[in-house]
PDB file of N, CA and C in Angstrom:
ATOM      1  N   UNK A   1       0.827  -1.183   0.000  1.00  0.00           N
ATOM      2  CA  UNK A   1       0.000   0.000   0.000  1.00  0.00           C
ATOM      3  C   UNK A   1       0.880   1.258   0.000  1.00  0.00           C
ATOM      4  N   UNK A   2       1.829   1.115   0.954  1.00  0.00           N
ATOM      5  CA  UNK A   2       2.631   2.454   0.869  1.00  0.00           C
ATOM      6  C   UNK A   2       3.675   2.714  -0.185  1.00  0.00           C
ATOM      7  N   UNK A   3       3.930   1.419  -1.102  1.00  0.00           N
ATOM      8  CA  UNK A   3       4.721   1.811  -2.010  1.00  0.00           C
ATOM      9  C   UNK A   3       3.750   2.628  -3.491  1.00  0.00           C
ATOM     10  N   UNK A   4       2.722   2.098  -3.564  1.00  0.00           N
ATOM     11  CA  UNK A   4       1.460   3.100  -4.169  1.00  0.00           C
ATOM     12  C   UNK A   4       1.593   4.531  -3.760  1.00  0.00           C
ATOM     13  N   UNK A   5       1.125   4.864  -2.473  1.00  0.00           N
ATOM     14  CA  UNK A   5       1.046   6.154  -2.664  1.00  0.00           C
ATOM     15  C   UNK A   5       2.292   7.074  -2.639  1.00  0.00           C
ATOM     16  N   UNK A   6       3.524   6.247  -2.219  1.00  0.00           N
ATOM     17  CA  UNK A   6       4.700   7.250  -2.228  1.00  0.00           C
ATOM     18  C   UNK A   6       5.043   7.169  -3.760  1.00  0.00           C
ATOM     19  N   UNK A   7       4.576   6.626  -4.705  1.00  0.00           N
ATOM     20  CA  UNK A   7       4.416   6.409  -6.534  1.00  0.00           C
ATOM     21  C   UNK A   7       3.304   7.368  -6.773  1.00  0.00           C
ATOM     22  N   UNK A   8       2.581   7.676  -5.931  1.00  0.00           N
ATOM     23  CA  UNK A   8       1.765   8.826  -6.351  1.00  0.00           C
ATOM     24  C   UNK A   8       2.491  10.479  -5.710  1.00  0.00           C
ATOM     25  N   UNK A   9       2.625  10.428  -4.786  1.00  0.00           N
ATOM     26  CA  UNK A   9       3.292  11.367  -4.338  1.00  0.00           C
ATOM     27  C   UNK A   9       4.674  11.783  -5.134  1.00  0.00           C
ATOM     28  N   UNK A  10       5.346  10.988  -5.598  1.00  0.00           N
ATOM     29  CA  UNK A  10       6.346  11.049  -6.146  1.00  0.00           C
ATOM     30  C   UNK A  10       7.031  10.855  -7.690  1.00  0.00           C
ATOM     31  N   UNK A  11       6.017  10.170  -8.506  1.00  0.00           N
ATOM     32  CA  UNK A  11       6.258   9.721  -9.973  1.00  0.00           C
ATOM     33  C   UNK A  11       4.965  10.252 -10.457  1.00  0.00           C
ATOM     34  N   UNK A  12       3.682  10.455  -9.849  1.00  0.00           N
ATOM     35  CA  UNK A  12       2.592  10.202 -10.569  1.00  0.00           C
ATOM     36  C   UNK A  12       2.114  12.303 -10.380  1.00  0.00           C
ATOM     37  N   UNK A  13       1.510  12.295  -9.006  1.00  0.00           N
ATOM     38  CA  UNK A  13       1.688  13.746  -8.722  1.00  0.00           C
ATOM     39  C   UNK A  13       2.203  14.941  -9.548  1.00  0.00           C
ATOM     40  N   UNK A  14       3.543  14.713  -9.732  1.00  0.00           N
ATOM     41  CA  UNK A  14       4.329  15.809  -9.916  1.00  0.00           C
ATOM     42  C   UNK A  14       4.459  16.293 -11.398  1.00  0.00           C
ATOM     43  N   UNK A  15       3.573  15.338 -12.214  1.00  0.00           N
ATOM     44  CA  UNK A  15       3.544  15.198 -13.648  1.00  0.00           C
ATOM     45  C   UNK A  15       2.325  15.495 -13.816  1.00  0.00           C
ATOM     46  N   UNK A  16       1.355  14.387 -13.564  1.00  0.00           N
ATOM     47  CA  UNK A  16      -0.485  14.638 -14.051  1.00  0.00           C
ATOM     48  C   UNK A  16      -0.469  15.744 -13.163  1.00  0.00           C
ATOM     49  N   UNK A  17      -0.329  16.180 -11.882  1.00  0.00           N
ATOM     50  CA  UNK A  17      -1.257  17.469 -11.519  1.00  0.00           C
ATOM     51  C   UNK A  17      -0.737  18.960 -11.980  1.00  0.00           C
ATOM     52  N   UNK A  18       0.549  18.733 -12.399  1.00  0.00           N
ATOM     53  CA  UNK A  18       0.814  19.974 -12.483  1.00  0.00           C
ATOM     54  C   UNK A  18       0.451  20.602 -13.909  1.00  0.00           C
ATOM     55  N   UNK A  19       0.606  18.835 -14.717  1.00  0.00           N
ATOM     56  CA  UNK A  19       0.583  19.784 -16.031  1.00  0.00           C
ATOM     57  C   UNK A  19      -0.651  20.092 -16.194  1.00  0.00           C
ATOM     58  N   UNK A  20      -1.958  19.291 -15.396  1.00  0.00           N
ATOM     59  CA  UNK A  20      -3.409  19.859 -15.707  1.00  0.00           C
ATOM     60  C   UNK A  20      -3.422  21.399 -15.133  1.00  0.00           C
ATOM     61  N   UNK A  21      -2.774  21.434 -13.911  1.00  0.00           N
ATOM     62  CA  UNK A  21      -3.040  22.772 -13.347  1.00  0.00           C
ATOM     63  C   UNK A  21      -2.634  23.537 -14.419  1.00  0.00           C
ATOM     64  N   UNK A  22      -1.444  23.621 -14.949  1.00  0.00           N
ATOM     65  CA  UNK A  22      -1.004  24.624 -15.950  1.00  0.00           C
ATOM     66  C   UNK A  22      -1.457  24.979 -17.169  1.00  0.00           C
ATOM     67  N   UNK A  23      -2.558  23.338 -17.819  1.00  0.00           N
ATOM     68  CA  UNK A  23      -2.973  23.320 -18.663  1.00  0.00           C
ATOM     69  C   UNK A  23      -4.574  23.951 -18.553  1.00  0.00           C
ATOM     70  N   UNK A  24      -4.747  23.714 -17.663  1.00  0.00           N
ATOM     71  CA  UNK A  24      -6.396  23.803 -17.504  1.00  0.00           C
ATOM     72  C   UNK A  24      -6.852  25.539 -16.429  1.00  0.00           C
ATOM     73  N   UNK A  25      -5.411  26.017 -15.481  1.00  0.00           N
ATOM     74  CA  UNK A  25      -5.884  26.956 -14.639  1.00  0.00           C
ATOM     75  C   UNK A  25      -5.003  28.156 -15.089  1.00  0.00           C
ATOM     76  N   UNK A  26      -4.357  28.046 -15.893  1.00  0.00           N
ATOM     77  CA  UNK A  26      -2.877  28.970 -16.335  1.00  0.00           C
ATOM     78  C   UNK A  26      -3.378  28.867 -17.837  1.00  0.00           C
ATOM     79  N   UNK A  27      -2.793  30.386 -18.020  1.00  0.00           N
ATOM     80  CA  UNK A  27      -2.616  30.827 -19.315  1.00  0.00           C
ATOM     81  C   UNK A  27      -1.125  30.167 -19.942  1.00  0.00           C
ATOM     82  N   UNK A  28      -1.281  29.068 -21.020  1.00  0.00           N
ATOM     83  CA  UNK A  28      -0.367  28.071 -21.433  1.00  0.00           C
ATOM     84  C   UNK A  28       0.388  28.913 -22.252  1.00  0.00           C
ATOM     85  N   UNK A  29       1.147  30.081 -21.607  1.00  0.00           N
ATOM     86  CA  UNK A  29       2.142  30.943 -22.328  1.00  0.00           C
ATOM     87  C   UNK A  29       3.662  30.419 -22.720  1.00  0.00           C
ATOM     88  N   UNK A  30       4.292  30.927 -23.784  1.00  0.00           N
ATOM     89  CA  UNK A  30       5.268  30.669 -24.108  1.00  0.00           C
ATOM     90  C   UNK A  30       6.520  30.485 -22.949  1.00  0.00           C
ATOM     91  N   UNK A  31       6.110  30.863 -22.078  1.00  0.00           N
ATOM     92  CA  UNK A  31       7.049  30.865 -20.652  1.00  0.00           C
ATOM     93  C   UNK A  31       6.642  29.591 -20.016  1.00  0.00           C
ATOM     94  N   UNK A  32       5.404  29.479 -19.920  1.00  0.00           N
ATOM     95  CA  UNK A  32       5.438  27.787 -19.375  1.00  0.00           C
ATOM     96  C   UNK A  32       5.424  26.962 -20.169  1.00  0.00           C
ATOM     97  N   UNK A  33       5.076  27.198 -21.482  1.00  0.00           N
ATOM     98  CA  UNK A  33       4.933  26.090 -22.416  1.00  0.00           C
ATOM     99  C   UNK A  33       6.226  24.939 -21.981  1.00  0.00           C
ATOM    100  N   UNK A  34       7.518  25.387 -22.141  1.00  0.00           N
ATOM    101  CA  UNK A  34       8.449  23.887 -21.791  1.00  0.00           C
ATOM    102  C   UNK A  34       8.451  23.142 -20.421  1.00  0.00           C
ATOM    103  N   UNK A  35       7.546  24.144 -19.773  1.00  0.00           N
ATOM    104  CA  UNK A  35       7.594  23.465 -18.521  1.00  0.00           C
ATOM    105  C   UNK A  35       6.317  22.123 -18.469  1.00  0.00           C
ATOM    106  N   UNK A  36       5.611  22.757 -19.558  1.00  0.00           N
ATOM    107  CA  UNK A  36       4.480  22.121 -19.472  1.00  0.00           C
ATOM    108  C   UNK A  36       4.757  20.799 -20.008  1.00  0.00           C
ATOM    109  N   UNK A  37       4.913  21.081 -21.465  1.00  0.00           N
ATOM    110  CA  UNK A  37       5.762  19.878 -22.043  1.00  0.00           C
ATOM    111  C   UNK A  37       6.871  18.536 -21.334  1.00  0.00           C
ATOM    112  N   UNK A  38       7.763  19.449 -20.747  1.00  0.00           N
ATOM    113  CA  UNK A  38       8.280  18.822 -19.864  1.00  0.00           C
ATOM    114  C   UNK A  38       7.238  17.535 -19.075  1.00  0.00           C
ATOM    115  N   UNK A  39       6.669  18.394 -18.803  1.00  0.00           N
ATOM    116  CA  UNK A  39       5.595  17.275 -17.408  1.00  0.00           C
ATOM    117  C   UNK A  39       5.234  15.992 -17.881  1.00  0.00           C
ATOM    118  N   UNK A  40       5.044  16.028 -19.759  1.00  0.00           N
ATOM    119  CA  UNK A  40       4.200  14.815 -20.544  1.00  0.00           C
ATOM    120  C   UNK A  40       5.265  13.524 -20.504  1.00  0.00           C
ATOM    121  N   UNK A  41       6.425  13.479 -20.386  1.00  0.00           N
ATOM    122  CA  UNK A  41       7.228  12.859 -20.452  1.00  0.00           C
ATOM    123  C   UNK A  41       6.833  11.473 -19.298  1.00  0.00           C
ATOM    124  N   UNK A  42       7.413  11.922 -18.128  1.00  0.00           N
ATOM    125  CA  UNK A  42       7.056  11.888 -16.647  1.00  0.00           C
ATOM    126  C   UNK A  42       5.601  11.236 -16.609  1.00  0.00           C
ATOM    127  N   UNK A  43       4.597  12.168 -16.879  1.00  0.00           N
ATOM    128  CA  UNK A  43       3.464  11.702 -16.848  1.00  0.00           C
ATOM    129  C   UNK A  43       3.193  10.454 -17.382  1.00  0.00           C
ATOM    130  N   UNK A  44       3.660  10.393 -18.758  1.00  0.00           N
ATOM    131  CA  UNK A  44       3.429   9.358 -19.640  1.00  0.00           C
ATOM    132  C   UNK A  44       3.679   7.796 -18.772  1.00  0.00           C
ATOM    133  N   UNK A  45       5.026   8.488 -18.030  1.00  0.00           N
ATOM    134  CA  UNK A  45       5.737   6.909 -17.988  1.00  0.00           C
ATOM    135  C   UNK A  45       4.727   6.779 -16.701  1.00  0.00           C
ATOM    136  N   UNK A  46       4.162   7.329 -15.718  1.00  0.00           N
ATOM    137  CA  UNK A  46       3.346   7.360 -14.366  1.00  0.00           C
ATOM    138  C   UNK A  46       2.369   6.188 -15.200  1.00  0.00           C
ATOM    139  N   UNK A  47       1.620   6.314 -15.947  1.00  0.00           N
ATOM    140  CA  UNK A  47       0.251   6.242 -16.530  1.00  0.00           C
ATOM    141  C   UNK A  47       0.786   4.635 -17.463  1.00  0.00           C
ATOM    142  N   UNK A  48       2.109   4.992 -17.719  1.00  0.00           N
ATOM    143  CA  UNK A  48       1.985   3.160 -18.344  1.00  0.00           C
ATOM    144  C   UNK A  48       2.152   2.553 -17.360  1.00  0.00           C
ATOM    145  N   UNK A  49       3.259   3.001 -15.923  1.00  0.00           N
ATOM    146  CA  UNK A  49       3.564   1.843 -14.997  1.00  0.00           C
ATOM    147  C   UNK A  49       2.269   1.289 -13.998  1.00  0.00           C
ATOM    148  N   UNK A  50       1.354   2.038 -14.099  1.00  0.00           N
ATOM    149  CA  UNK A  50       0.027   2.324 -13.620  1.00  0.00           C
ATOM    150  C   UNK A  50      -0.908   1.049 -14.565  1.00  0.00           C
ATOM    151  N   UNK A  51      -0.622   1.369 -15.757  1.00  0.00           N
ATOM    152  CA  UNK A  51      -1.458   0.903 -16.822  1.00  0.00           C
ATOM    153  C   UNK A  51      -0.805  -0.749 -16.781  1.00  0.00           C
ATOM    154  N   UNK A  52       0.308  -1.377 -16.803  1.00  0.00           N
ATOM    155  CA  UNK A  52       1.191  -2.473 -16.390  1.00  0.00           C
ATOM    156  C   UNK A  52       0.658  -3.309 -15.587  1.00  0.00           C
ATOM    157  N   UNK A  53       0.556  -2.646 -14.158  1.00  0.00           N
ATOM    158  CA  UNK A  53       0.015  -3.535 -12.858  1.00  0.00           C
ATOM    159  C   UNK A  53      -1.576  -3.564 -13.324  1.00  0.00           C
ATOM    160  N   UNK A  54      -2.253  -2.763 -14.116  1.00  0.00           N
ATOM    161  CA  UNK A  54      -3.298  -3.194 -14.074  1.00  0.00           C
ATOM    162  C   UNK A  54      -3.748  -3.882 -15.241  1.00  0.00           C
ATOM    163  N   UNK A  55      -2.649  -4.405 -16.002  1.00  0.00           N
ATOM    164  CA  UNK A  55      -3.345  -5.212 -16.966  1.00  0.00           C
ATOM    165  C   UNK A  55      -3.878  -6.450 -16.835  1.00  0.00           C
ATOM    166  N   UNK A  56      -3.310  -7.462 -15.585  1.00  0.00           N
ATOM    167  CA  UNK A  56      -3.824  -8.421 -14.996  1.00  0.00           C
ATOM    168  C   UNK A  56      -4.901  -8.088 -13.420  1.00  0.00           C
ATOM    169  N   UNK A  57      -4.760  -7.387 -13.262  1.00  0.00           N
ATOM    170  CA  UNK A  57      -5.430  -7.173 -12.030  1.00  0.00           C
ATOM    171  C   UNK A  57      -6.480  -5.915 -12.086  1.00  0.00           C
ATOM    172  N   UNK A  58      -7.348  -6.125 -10.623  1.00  0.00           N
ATOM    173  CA  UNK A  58      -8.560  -5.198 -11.181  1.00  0.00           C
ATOM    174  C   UNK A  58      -8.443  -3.720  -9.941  1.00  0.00           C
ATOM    175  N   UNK A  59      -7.618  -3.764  -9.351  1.00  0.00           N
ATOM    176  CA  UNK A  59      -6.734  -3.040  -8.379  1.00  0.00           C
ATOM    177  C   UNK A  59      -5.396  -2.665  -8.184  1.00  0.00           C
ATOM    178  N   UNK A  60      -5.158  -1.411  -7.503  1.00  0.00           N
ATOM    179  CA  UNK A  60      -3.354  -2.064  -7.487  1.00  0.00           C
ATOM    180  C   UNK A  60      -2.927  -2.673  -6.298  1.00  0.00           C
ATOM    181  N   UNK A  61      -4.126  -2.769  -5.567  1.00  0.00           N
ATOM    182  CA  UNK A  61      -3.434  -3.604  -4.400  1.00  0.00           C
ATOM    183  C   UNK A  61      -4.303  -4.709  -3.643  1.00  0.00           C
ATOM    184  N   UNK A  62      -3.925  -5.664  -3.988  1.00  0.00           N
ATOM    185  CA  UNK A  62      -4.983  -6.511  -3.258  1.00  0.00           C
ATOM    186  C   UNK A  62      -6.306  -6.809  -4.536  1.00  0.00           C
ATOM    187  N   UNK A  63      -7.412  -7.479  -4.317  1.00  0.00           N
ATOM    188  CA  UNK A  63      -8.455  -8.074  -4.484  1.00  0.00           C
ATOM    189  C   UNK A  63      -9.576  -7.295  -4.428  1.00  0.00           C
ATOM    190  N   UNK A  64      -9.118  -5.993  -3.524  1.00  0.00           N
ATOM    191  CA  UNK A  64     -10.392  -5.140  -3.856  1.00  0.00           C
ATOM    192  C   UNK A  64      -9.716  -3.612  -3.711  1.00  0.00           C
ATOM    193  N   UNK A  65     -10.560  -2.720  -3.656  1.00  0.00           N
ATOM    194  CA  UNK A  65     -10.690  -0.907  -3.704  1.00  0.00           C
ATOM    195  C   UNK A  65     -10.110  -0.885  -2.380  1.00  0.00           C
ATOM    196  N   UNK A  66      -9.164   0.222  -2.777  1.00  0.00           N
ATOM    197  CA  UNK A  66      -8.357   0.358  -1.561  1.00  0.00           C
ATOM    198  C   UNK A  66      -7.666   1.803  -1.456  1.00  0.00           C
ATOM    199  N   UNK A  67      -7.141   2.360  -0.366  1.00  0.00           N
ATOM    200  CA  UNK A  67      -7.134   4.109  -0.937  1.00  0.00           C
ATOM    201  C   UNK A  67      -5.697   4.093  -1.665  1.00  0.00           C
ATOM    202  N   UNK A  68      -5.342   3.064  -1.896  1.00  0.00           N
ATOM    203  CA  UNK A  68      -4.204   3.366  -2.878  1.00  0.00           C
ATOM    204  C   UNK A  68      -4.846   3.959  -4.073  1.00  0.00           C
ATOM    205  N   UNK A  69      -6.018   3.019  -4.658  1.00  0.00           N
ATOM    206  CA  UNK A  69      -7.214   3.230  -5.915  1.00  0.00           C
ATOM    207  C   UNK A  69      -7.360   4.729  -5.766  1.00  0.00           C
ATOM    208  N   UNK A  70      -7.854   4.930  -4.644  1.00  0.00           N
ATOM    209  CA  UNK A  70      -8.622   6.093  -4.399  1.00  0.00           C
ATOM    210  C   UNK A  70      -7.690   7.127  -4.687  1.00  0.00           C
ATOM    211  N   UNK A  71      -6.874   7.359  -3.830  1.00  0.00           N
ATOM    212  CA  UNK A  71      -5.341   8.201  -3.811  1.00  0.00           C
ATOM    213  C   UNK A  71      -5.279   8.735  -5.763  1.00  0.00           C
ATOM    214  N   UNK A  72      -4.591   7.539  -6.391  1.00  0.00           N
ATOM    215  CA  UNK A  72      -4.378   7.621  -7.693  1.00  0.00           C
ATOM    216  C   UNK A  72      -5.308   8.143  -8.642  1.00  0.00           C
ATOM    217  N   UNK A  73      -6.475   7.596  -8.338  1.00  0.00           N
ATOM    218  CA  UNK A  73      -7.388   7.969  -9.293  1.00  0.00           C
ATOM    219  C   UNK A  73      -8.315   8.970  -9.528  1.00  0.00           C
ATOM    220  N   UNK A  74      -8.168  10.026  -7.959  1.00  0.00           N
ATOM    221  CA  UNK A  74      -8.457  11.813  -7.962  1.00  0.00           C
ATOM    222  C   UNK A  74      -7.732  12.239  -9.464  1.00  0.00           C
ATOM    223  N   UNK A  75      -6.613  12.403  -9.470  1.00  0.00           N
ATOM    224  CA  UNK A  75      -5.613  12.694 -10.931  1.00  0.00           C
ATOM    225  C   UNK A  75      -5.950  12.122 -12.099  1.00  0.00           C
ATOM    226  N   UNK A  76      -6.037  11.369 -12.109  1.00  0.00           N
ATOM    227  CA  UNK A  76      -5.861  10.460 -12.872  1.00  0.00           C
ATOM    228  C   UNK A  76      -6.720  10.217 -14.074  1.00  0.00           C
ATOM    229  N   UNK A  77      -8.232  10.191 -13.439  1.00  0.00           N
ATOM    230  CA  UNK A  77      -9.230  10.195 -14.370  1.00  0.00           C
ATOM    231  C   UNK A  77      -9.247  11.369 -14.845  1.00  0.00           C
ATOM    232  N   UNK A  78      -8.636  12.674 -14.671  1.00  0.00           N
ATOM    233  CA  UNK A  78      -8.802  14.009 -15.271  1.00  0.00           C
ATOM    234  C   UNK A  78      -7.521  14.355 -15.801  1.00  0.00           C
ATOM    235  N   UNK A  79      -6.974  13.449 -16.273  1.00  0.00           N
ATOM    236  CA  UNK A  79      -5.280  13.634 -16.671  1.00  0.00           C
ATOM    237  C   UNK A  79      -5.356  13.813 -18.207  1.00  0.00           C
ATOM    238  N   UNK A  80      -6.017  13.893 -18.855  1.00  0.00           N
ATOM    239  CA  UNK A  80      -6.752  14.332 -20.060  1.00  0.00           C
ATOM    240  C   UNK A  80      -6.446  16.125 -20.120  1.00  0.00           C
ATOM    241  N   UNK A  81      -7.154  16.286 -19.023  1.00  0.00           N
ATOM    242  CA  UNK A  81      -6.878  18.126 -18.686  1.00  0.00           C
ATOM    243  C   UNK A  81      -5.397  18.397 -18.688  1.00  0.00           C
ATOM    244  N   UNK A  82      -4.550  17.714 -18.734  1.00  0.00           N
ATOM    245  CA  UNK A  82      -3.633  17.368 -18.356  1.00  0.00           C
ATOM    246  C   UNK A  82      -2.486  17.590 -20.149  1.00  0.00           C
ATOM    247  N   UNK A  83      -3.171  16.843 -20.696  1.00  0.00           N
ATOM    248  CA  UNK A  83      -2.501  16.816 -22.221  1.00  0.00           C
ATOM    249  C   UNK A  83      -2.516  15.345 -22.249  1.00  0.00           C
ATOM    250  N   UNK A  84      -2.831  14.348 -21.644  1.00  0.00           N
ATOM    251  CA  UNK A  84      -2.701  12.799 -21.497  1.00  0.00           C
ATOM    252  C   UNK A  84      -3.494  12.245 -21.932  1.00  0.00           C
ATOM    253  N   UNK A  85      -3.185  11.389 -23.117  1.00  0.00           N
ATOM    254  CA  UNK A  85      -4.683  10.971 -23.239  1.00  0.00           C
ATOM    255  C   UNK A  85      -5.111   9.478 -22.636  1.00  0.00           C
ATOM    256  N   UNK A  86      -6.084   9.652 -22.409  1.00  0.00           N
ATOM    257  CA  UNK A  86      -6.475   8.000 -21.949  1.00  0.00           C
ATOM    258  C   UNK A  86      -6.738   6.677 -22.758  1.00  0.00           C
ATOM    259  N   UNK A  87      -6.726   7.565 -23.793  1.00  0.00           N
ATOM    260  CA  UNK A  87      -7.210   5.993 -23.993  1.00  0.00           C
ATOM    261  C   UNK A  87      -6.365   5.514 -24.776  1.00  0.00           C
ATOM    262  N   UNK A  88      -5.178   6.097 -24.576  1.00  0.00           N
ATOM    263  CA  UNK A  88      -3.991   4.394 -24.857  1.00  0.00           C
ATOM    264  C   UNK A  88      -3.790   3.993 -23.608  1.00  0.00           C
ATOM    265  N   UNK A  89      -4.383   3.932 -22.737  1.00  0.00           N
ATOM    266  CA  UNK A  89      -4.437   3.062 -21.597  1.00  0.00           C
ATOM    267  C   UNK A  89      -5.963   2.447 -21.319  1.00  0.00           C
ATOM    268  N   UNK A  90      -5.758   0.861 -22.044  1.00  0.00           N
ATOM    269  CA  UNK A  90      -7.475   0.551 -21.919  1.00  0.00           C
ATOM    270  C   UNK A  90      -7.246  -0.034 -20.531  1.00  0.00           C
ATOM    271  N   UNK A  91      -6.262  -0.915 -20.258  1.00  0.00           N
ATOM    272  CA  UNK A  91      -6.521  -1.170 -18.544  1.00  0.00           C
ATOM    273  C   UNK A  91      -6.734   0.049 -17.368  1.00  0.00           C
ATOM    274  N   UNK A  92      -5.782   1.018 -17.361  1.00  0.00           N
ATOM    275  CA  UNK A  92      -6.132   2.288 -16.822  1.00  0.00           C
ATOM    276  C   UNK A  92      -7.608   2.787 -17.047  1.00  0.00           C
ATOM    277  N   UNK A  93      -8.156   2.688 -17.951  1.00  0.00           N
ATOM    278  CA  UNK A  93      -9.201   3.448 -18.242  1.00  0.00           C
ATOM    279  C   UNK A  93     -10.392   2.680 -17.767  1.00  0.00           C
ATOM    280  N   UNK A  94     -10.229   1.502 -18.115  1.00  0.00           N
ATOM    281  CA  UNK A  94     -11.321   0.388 -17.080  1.00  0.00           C
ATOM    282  C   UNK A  94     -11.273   0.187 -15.528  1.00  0.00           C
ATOM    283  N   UNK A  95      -9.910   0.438 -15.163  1.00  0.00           N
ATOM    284  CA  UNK A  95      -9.872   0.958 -13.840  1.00  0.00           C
ATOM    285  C   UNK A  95     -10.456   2.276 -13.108  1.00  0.00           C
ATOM    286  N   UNK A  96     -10.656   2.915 -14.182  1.00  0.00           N
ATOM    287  CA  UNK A  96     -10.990   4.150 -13.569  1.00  0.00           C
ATOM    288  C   UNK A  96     -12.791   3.724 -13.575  1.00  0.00           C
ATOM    289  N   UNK A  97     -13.027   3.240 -14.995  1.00  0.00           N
ATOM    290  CA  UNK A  97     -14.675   2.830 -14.623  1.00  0.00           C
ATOM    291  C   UNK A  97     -15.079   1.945 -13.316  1.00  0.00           C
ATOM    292  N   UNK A  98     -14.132   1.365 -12.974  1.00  0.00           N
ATOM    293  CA  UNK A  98     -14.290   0.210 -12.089  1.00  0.00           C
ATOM    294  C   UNK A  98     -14.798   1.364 -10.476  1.00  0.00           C
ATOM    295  N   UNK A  99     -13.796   2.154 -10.229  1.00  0.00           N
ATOM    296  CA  UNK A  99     -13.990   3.205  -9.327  1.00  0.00           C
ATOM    297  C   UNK A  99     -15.015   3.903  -9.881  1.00  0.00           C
ATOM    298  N   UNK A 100     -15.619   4.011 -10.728  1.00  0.00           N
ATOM    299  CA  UNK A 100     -16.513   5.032 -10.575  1.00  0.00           C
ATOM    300  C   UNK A 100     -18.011   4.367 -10.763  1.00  0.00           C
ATOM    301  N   UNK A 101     -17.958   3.148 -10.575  1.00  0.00           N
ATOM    302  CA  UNK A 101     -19.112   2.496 -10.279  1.00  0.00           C
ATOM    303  C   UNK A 101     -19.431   2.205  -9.108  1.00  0.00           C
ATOM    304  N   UNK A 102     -18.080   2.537  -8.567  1.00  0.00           N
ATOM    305  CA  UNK A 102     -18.896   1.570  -6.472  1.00  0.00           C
ATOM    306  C   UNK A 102     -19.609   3.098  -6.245  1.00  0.00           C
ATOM    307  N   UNK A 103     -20.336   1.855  -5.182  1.00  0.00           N
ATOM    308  CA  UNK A 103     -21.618   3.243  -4.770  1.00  0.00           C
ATOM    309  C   UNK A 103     -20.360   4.312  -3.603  1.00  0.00           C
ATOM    310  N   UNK A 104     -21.223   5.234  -3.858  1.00  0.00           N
ATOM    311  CA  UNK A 104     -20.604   6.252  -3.388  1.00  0.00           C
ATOM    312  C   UNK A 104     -18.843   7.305  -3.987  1.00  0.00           C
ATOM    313  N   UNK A 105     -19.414   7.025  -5.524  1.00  0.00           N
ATOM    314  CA  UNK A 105     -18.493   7.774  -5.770  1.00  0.00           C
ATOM    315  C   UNK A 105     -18.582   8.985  -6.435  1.00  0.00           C
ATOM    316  N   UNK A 106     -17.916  10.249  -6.118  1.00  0.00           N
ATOM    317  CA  UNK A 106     -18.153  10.978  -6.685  1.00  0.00           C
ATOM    318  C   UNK A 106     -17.378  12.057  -7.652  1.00  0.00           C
ATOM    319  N   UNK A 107     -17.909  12.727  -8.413  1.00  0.00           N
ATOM    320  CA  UNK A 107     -16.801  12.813  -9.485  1.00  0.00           C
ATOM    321  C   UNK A 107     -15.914  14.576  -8.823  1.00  0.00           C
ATOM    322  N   UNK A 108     -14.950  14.457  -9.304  1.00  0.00           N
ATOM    323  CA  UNK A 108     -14.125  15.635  -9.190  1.00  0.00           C
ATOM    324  C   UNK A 108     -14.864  17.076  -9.625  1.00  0.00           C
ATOM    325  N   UNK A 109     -15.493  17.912  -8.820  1.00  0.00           N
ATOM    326  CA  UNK A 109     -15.975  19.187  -9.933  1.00  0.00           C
ATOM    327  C   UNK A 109     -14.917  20.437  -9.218  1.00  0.00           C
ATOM    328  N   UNK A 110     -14.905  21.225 -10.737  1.00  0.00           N
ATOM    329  CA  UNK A 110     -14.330  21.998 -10.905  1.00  0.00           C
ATOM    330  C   UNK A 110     -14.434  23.372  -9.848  1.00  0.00           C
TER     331      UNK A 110
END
């Protein structure tokens, strides 16, 4: 469990949130543009090693939903805002449906 979220805190975080913030809350000026760019790199690789563990499994930890899931997948499903696209990640992306079917979930608003 804790190697999840210190992979979110640390590989996953620092890529999907910033570049959505910059992309989605910032004027994407020629001054951040390489920073922004920068982020897709990083991001990319977050979102395959993500996309990896979940090609056999329906979690990343364990047998069921767990706040590792939870943790990751605030970002994650909105990593699109981001410049990322999802759907070259069909395991990622079924993971994210998977969370957003248990009862009680609710979506990120702006």
């Amino acid at each position: 469990m804790l190697q999840r979220l210190f992979f979110e805190q640390y590989s996953h975080e620092p890529f999907i949130t910033s570049a959505r913030y910059i992309n989605k809350y910032l004027e994407l000026s020629k001054e951040r543009e390489a920073g922004y760019h920068a982020k897709q790199e990083g991001g990319d690789k977050a979102l395959g090693i993500m996309e990896q563990r979940l090609t056999d499994l329906d979690w990343l930890v364990g047998n069921n939903l767990t706040i590792a899931d939870i943790t990751l997948y605030a970002y994650t499903h909105v990593a699109d805002e981001g410049g990322f696209e999802l759907s070259g990640y069909p395991a990622l992306s079924a993971w994210c449906s998977r969370i957003e079917s248990q009862p009680g979930c609710i979506a990120m608003a702006d």
